[in-house]
C-alpha atoms as a PDB file:
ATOM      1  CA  UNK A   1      -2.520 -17.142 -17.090  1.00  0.00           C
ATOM      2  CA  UNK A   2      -4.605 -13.893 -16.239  1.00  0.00           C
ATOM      3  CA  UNK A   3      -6.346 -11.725 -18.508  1.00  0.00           C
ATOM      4  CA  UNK A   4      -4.354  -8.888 -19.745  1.00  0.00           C
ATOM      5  CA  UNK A   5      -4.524  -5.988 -17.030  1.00  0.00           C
ATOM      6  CA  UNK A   6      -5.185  -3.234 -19.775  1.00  0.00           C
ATOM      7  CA  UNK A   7      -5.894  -2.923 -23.137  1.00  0.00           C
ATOM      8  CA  UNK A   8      -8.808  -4.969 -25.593  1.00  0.00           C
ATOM      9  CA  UNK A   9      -9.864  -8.129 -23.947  1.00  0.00           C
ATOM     10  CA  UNK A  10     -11.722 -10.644 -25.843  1.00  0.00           C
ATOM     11  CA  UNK A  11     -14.762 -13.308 -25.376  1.00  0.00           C
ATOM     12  CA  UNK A  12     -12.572 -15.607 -25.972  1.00  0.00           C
ATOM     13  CA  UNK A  13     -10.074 -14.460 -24.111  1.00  0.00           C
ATOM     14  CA  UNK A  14     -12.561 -14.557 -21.244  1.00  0.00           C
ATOM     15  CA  UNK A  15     -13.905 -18.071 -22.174  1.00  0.00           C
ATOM     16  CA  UNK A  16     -10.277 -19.511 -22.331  1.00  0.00           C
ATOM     17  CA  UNK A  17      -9.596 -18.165 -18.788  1.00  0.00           C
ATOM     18  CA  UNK A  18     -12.344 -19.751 -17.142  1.00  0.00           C
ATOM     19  CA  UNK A  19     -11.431 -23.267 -18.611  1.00  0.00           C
ATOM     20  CA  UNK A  20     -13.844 -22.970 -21.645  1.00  0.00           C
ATOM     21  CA  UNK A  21     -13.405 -23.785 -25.214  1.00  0.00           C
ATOM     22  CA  UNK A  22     -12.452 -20.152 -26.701  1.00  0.00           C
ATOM     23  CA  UNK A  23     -15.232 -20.370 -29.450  1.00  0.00           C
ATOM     24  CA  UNK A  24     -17.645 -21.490 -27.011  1.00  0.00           C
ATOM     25  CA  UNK A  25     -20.857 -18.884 -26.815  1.00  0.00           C
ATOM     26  CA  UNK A  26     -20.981 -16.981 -23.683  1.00  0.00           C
ATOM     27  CA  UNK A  27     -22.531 -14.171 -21.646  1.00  0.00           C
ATOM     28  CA  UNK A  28     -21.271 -11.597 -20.117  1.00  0.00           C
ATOM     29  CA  UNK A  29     -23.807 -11.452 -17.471  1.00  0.00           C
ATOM     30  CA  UNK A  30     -23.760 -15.161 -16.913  1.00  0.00           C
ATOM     31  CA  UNK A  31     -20.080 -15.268 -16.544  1.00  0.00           C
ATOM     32  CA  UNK A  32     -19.899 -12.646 -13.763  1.00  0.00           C
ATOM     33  CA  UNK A  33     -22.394 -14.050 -11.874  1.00  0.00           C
ATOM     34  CA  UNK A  34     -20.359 -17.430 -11.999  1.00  0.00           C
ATOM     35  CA  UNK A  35     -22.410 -19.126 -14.646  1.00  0.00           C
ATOM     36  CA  UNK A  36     -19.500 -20.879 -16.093  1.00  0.00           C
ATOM     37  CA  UNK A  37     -17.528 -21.470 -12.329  1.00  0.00           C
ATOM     38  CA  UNK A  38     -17.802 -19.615  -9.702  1.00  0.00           C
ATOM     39  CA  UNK A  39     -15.343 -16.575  -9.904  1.00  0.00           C
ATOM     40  CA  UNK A  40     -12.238 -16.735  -7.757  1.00  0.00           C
ATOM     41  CA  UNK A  41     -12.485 -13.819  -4.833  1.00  0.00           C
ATOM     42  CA  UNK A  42      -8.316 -14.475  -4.741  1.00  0.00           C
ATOM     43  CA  UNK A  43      -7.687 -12.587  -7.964  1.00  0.00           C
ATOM     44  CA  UNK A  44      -6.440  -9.104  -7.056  1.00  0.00           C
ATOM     45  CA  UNK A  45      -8.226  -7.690  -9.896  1.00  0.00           C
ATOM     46  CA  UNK A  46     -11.885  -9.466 -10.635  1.00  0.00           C
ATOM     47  CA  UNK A  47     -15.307  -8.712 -11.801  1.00  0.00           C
ATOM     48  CA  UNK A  48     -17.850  -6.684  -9.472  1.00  0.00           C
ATOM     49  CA  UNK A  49     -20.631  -8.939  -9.440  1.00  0.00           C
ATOM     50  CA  UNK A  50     -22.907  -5.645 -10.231  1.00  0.00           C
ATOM     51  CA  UNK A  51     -24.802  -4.321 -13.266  1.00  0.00           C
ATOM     52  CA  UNK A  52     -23.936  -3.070 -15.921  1.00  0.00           C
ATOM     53  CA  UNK A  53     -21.725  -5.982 -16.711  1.00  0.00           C
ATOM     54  CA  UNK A  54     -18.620  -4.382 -19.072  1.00  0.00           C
ATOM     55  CA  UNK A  55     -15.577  -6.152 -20.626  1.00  0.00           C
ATOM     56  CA  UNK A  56     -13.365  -3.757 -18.325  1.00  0.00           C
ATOM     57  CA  UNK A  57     -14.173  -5.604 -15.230  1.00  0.00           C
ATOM     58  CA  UNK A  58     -12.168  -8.543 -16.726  1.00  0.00           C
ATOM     59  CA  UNK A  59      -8.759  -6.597 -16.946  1.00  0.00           C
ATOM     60  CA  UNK A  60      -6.183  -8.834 -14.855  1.00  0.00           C
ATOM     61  CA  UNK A  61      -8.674 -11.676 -13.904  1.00  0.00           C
ATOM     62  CA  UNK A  62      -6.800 -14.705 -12.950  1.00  0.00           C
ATOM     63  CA  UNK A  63      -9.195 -18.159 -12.552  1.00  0.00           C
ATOM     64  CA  UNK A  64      -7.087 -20.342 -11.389  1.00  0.00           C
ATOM     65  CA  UNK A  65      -4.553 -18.098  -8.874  1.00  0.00           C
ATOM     66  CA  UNK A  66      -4.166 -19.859  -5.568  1.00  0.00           C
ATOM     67  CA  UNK A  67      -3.898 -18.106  -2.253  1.00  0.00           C
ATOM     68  CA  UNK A  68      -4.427 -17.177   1.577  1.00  0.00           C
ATOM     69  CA  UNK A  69      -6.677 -20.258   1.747  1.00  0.00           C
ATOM     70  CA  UNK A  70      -9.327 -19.307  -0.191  1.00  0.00           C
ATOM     71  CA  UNK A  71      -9.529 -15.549   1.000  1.00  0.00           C
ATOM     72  CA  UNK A  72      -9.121 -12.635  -1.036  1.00  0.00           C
ATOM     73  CA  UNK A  73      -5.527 -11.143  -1.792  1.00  0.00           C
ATOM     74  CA  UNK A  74      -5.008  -7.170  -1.046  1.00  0.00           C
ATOM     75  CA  UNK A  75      -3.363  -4.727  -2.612  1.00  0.00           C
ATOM     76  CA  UNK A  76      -1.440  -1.964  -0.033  1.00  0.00           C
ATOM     77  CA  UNK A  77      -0.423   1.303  -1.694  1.00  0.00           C
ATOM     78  CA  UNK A  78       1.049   4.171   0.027  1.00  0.00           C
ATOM     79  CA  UNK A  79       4.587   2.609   1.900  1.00  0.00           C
ATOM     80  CA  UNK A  80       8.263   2.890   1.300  1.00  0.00           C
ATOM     81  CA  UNK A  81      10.726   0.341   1.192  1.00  0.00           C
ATOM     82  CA  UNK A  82      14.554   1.132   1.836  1.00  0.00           C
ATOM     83  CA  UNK A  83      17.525  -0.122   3.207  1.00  0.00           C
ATOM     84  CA  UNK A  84      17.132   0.868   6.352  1.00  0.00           C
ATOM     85  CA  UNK A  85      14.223   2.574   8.585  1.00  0.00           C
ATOM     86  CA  UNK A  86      15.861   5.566   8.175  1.00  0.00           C
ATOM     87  CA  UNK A  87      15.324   6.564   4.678  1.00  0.00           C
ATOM     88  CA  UNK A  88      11.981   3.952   4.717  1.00  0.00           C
ATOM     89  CA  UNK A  89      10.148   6.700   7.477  1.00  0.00           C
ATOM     90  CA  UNK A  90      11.662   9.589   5.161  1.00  0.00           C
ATOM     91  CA  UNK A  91       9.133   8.147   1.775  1.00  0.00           C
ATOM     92  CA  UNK A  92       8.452   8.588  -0.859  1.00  0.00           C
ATOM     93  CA  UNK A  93       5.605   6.172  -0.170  1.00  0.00           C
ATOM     94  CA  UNK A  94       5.128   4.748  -3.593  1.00  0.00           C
ATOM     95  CA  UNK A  95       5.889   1.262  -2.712  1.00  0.00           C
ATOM     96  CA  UNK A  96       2.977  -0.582  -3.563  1.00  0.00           C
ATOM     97  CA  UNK A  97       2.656  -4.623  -2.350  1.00  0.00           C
ATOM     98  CA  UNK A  98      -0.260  -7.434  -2.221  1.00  0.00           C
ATOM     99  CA  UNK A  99      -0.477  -9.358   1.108  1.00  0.00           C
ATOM    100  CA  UNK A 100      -2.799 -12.208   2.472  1.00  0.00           C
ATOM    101  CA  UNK A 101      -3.354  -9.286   5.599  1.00  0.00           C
ATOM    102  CA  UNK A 102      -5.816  -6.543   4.991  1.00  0.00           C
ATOM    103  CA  UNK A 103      -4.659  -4.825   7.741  1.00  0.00           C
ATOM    104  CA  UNK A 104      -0.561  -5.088   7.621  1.00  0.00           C
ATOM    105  CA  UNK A 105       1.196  -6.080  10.780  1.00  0.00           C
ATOM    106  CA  UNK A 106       3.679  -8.385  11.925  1.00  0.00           C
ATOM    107  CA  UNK A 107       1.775 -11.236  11.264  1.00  0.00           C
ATOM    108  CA  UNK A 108       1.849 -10.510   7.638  1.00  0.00           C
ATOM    109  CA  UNK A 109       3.721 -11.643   4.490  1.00  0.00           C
ATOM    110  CA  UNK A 110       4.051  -9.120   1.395  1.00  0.00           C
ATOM    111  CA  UNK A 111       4.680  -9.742  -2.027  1.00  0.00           C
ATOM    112  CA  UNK A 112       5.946  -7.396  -4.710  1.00  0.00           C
ATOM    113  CA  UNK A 113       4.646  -9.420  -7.172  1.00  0.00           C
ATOM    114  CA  UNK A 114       1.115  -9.397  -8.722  1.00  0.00           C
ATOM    115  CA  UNK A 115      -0.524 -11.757  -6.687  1.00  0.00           C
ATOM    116  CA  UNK A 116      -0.280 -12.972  -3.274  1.00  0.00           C
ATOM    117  CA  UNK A 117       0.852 -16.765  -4.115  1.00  0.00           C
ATOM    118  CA  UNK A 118       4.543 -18.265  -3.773  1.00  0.00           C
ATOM    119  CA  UNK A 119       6.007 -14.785  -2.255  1.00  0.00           C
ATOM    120  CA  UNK A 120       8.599 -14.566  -4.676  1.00  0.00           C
ATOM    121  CA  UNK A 121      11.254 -13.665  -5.142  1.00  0.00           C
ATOM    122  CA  UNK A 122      12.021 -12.911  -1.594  1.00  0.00           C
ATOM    123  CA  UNK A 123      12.557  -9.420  -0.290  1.00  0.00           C
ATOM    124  CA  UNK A 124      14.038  -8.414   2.775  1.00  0.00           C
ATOM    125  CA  UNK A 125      14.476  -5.099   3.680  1.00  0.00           C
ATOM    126  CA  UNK A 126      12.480  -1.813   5.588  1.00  0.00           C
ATOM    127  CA  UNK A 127       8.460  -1.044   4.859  1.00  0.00           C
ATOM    128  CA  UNK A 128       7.208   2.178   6.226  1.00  0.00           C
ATOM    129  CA  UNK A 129       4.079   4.141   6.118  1.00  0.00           C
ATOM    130  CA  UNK A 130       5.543   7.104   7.595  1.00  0.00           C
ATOM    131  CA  UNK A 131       4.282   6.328  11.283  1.00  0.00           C
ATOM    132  CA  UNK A 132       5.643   2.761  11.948  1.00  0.00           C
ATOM    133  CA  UNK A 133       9.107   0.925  10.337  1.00  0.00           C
ATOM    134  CA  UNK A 134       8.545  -2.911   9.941  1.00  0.00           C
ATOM    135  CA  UNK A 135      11.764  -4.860   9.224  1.00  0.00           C
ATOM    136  CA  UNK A 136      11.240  -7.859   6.689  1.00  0.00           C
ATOM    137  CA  UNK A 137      12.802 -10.814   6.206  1.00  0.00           C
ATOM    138  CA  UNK A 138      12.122 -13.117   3.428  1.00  0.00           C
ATOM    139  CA  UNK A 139       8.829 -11.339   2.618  1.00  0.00           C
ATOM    140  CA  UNK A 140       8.080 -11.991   6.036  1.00  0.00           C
ATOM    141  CA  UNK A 141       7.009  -8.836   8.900  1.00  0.00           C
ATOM    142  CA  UNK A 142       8.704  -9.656  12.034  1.00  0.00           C
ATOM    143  CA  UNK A 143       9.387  -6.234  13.980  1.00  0.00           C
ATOM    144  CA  UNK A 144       8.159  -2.879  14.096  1.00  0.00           C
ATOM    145  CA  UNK A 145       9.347   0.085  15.625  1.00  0.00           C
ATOM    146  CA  UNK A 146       7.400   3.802  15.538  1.00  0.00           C
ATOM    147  CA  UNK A 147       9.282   6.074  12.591  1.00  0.00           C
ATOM    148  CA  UNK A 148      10.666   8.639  15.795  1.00  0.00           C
ATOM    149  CA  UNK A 149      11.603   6.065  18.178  1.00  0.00           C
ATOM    150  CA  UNK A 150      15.178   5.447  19.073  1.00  0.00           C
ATOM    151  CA  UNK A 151      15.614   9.204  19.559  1.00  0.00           C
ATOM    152  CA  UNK A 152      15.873  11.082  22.154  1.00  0.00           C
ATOM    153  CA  UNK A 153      13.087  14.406  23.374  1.00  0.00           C
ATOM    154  CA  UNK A 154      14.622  17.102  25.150  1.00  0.00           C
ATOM    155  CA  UNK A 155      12.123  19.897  26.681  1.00  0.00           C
ATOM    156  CA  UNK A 156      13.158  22.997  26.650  1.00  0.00           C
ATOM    157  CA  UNK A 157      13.410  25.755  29.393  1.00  0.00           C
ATOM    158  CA  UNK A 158       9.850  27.164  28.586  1.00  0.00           C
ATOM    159  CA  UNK A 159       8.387  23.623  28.315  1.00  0.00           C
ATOM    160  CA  UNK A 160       8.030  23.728  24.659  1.00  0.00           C
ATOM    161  CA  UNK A 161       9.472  20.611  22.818  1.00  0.00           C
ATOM    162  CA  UNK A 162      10.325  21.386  19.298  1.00  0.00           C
ATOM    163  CA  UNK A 163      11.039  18.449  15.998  1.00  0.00           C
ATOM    164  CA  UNK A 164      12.312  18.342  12.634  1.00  0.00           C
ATOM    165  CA  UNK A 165       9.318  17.418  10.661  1.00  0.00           C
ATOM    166  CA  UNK A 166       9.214  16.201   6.849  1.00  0.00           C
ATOM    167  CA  UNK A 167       6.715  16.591   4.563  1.00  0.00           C
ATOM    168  CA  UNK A 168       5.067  13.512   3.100  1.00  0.00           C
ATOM    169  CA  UNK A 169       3.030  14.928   0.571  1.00  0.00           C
ATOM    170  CA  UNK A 170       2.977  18.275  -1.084  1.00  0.00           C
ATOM    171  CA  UNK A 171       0.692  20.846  -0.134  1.00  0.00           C
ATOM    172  CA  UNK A 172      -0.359  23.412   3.102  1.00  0.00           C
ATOM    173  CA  UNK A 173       1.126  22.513   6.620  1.00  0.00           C
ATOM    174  CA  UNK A 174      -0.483  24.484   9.408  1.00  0.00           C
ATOM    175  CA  UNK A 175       1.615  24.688  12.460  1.00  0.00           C
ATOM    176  CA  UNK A 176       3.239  26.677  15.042  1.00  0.00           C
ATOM    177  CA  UNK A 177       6.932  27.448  15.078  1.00  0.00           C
ATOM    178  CA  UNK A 178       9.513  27.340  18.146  1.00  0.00           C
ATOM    179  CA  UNK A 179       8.473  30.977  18.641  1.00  0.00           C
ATOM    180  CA  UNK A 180       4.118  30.278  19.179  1.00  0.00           C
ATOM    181  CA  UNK A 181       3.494  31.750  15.915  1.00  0.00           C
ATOM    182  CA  UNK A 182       1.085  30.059  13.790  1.00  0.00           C
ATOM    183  CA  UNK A 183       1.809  29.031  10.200  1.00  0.00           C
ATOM    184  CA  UNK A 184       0.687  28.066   7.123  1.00  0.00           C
ATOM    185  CA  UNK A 185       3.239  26.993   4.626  1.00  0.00           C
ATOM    186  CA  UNK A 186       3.614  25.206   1.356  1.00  0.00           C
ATOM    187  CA  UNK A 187       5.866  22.361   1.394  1.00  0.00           C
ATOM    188  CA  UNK A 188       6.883  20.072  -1.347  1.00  0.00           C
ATOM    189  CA  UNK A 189       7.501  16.218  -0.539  1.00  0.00           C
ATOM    190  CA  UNK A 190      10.868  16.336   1.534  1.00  0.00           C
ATOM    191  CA  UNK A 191      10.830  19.111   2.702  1.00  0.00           C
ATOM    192  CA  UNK A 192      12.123  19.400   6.327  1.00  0.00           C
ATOM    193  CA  UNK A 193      10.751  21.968   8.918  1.00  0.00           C
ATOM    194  CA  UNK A 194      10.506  22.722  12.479  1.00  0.00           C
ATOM    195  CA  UNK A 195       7.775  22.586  14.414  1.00  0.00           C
ATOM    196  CA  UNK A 196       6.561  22.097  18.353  1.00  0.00           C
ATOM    197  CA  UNK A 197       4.971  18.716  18.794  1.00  0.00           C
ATOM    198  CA  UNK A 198       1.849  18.145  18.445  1.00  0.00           C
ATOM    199  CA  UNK A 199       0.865  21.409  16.471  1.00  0.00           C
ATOM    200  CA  UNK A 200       1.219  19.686  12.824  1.00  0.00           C
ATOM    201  CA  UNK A 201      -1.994  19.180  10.688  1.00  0.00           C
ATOM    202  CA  UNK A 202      -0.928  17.962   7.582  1.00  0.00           C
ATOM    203  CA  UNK A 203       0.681  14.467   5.827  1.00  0.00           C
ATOM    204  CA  UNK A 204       3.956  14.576   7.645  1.00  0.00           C
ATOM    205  CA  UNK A 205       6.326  12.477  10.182  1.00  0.00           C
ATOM    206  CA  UNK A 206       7.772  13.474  13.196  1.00  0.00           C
ATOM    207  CA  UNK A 207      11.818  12.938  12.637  1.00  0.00           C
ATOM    208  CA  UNK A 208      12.367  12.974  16.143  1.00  0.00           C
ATOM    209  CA  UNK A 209      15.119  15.061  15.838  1.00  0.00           C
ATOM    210  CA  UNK A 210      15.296  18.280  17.942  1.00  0.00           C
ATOM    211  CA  UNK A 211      15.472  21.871  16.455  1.00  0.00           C
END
């Protein structure tokens, strides 16, 4: 059972979790650096290995968690998951998941959960980042798609090719509009506005959809 993820921990909390009697003496410093079993790099949340040694480090530590064959477990932060790729590309990207994969593709499995072992219970479902749409089955990636594809770009006379854009975070968007002109505009998370392609700096995704 891990250590508590917040809150007072305990000596003995930490001595019970690594398989020791809980009134057994112990050091900090020796425990960290694997003095009492070598700690296990598959715990999402684990001690640094550098000094100062402090209780905090301990928050969440889980000895005996098994998974990815003996490589560490990740923690992604920053996606959506929806119903669709639709709504997934549109956010708000506060889905957060752990996955064997540091790098997520379709070779990946994620995991709600707080650990990366088992894969339960099974989600299936949409996972964006904004820029790509992976469909999931069973916790398992298998396809991806761009968030703008399956639409259709149409130029227009003067060459100029013009999107719906939305917002992904809130703050300053600096583009130009349909007409050349330059902007810079506050937009809140959402928010929808049109832009040539191309022009955007800012956290936003292209909708694909022509204005």
């Amino acid at each position: 059972m891990p250590l508590p993820s917040s809150g007072q921990i305990s000596m003995s909390q930490i001595n019970t979790e690594l398989g020791r009697s809980a009134t057994a003496l112990i050091s900090l410093n020796t425990a960290e650096s694997g003095g009492y079993g070598a700690i296990n790099q598959c715990s999402p949340s684990r001690p640094d290995g550098f000094t100062p040694d402090t209780m905090d480090e301990w928050h969440g530590y889980n000895h005996t968690i098994n998974c990815c064959g003996g490589n560490p477990c990740y923690f992604h932060t920053g996606w959506a998951f929806a119903g669709d790729c639709t709504t997934a590309c549109a956010g708000p990207f506060t889905f957060t998941f752990y996955s064997c994969c540091a790098t997520i593709s379709t070779a990946c499995a994620i995991n709600s959960q707080s650990n990366c072992s088992g894969y339960t219970p099974a989600i299936s479902g949409y996972l964006s980042n904004g820029t790509v749409c992976y469909t999931v089955n069973g916790n398992q990636l298998d396809s991806v798609v761009n968030c703008a594809g399956g639409t259709t770009t149409t130029t227009t006379s003067s060459g100029v090719v013009c999107h719906d854009h939305q917002a992904t975070a809130s703050g300053f968007m600096l583009y130009d509009d349909c007409a050349g002109t330059s902007q810079s505009t506050y937009f809140f998370v959402g928010d929808i506005f049109c832009a040539r392609v191309g022009t955007v700096f800012g956290s936003y995704i292209d909708t694909g959809v022509n204005c």
